[in-house]
N, C-alpha and C. Protein backbone atom coordinates (compact mmCIF):
# COMPACT_ATOMS: atom_id res chain seq x y z
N UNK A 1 107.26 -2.53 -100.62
CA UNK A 1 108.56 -2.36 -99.99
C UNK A 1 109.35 -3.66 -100.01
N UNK A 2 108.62 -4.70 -100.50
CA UNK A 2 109.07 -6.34 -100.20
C UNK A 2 110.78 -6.11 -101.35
N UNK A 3 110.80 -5.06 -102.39
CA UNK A 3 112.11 -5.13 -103.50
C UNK A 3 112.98 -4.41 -102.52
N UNK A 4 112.57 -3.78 -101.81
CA UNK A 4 113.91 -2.80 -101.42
C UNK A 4 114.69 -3.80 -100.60
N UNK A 5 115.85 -2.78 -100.68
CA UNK A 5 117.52 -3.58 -99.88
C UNK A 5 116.96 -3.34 -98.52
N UNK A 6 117.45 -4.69 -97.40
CA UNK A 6 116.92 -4.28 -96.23
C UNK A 6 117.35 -3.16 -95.25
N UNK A 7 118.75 -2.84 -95.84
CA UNK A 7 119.13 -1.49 -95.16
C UNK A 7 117.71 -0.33 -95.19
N UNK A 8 117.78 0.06 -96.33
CA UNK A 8 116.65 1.16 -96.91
C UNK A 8 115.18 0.56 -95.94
N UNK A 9 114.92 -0.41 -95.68
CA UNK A 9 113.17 -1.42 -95.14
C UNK A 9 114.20 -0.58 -93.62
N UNK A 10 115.52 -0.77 -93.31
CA UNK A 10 115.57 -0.60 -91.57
C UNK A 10 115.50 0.92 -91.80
N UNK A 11 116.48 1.48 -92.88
CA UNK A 11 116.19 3.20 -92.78
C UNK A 11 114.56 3.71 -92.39
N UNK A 12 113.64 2.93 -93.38
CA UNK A 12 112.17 3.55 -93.52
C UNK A 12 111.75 2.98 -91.65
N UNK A 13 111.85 1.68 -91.24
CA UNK A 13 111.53 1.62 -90.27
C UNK A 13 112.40 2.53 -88.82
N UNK A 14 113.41 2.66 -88.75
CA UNK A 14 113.92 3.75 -88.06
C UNK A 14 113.27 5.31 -87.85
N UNK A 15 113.02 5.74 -89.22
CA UNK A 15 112.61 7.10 -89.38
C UNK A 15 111.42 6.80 -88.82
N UNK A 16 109.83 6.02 -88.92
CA UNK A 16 108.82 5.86 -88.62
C UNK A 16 108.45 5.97 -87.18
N UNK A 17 109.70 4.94 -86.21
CA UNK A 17 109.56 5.09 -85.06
C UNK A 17 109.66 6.18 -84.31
N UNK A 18 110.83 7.47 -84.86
CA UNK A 18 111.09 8.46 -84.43
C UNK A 18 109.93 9.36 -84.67
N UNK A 19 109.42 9.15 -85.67
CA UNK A 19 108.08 9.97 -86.02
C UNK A 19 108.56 10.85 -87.58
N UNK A 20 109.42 10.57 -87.78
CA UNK A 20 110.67 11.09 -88.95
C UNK A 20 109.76 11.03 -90.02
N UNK A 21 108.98 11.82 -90.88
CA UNK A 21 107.73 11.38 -91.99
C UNK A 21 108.54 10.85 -93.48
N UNK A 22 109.69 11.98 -93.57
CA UNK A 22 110.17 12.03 -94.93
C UNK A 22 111.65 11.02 -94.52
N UNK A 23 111.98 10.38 -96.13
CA UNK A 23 113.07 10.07 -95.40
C UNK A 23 114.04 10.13 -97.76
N UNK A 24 114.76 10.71 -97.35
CA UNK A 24 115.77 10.77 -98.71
C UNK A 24 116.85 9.76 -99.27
N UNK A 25 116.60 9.11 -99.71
CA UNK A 25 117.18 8.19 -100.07
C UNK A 25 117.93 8.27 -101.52
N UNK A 26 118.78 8.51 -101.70
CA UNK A 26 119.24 9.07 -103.33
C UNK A 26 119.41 8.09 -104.12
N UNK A 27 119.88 6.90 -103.71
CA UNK A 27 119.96 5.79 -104.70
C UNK A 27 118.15 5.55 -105.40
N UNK A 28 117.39 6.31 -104.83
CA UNK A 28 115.99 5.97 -105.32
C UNK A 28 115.63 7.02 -105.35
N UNK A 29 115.90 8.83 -105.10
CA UNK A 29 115.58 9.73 -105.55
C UNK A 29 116.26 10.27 -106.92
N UNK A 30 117.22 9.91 -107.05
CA UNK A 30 118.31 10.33 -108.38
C UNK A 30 118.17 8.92 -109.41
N UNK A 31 117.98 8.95 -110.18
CA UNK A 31 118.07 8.37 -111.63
C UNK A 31 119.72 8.08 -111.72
N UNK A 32 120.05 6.81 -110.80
CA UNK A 32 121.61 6.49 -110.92
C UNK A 32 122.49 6.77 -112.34
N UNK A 33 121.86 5.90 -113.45
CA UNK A 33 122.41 6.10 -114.39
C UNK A 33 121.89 6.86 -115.93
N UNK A 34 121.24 8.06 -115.29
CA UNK A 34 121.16 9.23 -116.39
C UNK A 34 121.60 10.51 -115.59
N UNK A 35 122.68 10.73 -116.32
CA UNK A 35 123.43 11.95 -116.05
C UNK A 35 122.98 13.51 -116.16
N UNK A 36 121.61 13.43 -116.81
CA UNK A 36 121.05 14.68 -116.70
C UNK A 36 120.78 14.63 -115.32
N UNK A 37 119.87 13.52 -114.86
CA UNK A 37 118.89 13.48 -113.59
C UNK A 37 120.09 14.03 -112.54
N UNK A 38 121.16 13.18 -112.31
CA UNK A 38 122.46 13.69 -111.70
C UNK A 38 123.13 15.11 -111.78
N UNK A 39 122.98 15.83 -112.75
CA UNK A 39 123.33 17.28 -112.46
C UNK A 39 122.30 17.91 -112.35
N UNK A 40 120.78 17.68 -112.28
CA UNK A 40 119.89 18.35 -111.41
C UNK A 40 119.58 18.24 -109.88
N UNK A 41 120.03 17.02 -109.90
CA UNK A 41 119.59 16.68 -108.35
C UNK A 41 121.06 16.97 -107.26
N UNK A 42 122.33 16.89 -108.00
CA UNK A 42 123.32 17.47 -107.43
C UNK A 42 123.32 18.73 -106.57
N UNK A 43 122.22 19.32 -107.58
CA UNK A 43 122.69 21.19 -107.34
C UNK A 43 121.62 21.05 -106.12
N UNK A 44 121.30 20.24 -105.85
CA UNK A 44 119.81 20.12 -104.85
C UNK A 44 120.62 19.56 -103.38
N UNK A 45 121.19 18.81 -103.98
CA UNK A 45 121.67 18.05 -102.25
C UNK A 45 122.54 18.28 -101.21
N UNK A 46 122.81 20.04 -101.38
CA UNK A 46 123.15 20.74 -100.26
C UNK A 46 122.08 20.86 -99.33
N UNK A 47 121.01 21.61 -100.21
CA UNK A 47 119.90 21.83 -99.19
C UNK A 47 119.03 20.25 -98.61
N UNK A 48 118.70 19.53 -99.49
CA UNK A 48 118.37 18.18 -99.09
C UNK A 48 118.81 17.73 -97.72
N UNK A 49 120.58 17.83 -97.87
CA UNK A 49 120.81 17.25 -96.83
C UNK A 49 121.05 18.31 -95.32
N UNK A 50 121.09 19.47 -95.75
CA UNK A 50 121.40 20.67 -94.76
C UNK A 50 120.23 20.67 -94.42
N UNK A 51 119.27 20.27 -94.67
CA UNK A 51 118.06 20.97 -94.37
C UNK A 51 117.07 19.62 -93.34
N UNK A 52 118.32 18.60 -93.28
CA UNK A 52 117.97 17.19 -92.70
C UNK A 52 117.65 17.13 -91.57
N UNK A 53 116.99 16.32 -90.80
CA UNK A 53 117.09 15.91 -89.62
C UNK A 53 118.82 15.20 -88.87
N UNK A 54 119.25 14.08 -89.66
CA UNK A 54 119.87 13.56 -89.70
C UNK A 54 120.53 12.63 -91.26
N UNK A 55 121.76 12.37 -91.26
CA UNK A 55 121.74 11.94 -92.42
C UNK A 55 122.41 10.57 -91.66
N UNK A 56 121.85 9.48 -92.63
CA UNK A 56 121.93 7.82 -92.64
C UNK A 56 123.14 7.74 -93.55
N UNK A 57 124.35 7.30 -93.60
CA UNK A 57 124.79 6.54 -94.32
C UNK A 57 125.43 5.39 -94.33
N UNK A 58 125.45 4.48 -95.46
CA UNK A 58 125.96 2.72 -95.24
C UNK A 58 127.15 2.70 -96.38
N UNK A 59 128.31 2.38 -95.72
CA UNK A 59 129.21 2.80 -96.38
C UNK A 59 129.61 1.22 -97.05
N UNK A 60 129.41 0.23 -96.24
CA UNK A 60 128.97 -1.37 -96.91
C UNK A 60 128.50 -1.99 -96.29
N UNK A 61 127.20 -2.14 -97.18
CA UNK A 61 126.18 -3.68 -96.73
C UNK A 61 126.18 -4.50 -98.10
N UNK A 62 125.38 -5.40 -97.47
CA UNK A 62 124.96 -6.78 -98.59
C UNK A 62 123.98 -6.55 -99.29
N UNK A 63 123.10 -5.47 -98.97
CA UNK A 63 121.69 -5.14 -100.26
C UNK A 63 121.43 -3.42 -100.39
């Protein structure tokens, strides 16, 4: 976990405390820059995120 951005290290530690097991992260579930991976995982992230506990987002950080 020492590469990840520390947002994503506070996301994983946030979810842990709550007891939260899974946690979705798309910049590391989706293949940013292959566009197949992106129109498969698109058709997915209604339910992904409907199907959430909560959704995290960082609209700007530094990592």
């Amino acid at each position: 976990m020492e590469c990840l951005p520390q947002v994503i290290k506070d996301a994983c530690r946030g979810c842990s405390c709550v007891g939260v097991k899974y946690l979705w992260v798309d910049r590391l579930c989706i293949l940013q820059d292959r566009v197949d991976d992106w129109d498969t995982e698109a058709s997915r992230m209604a339910s992904v995120y409907g199907n959430g506990l909560c959704t995290i987002a960082c609209e700007l950080c530094r990592s």
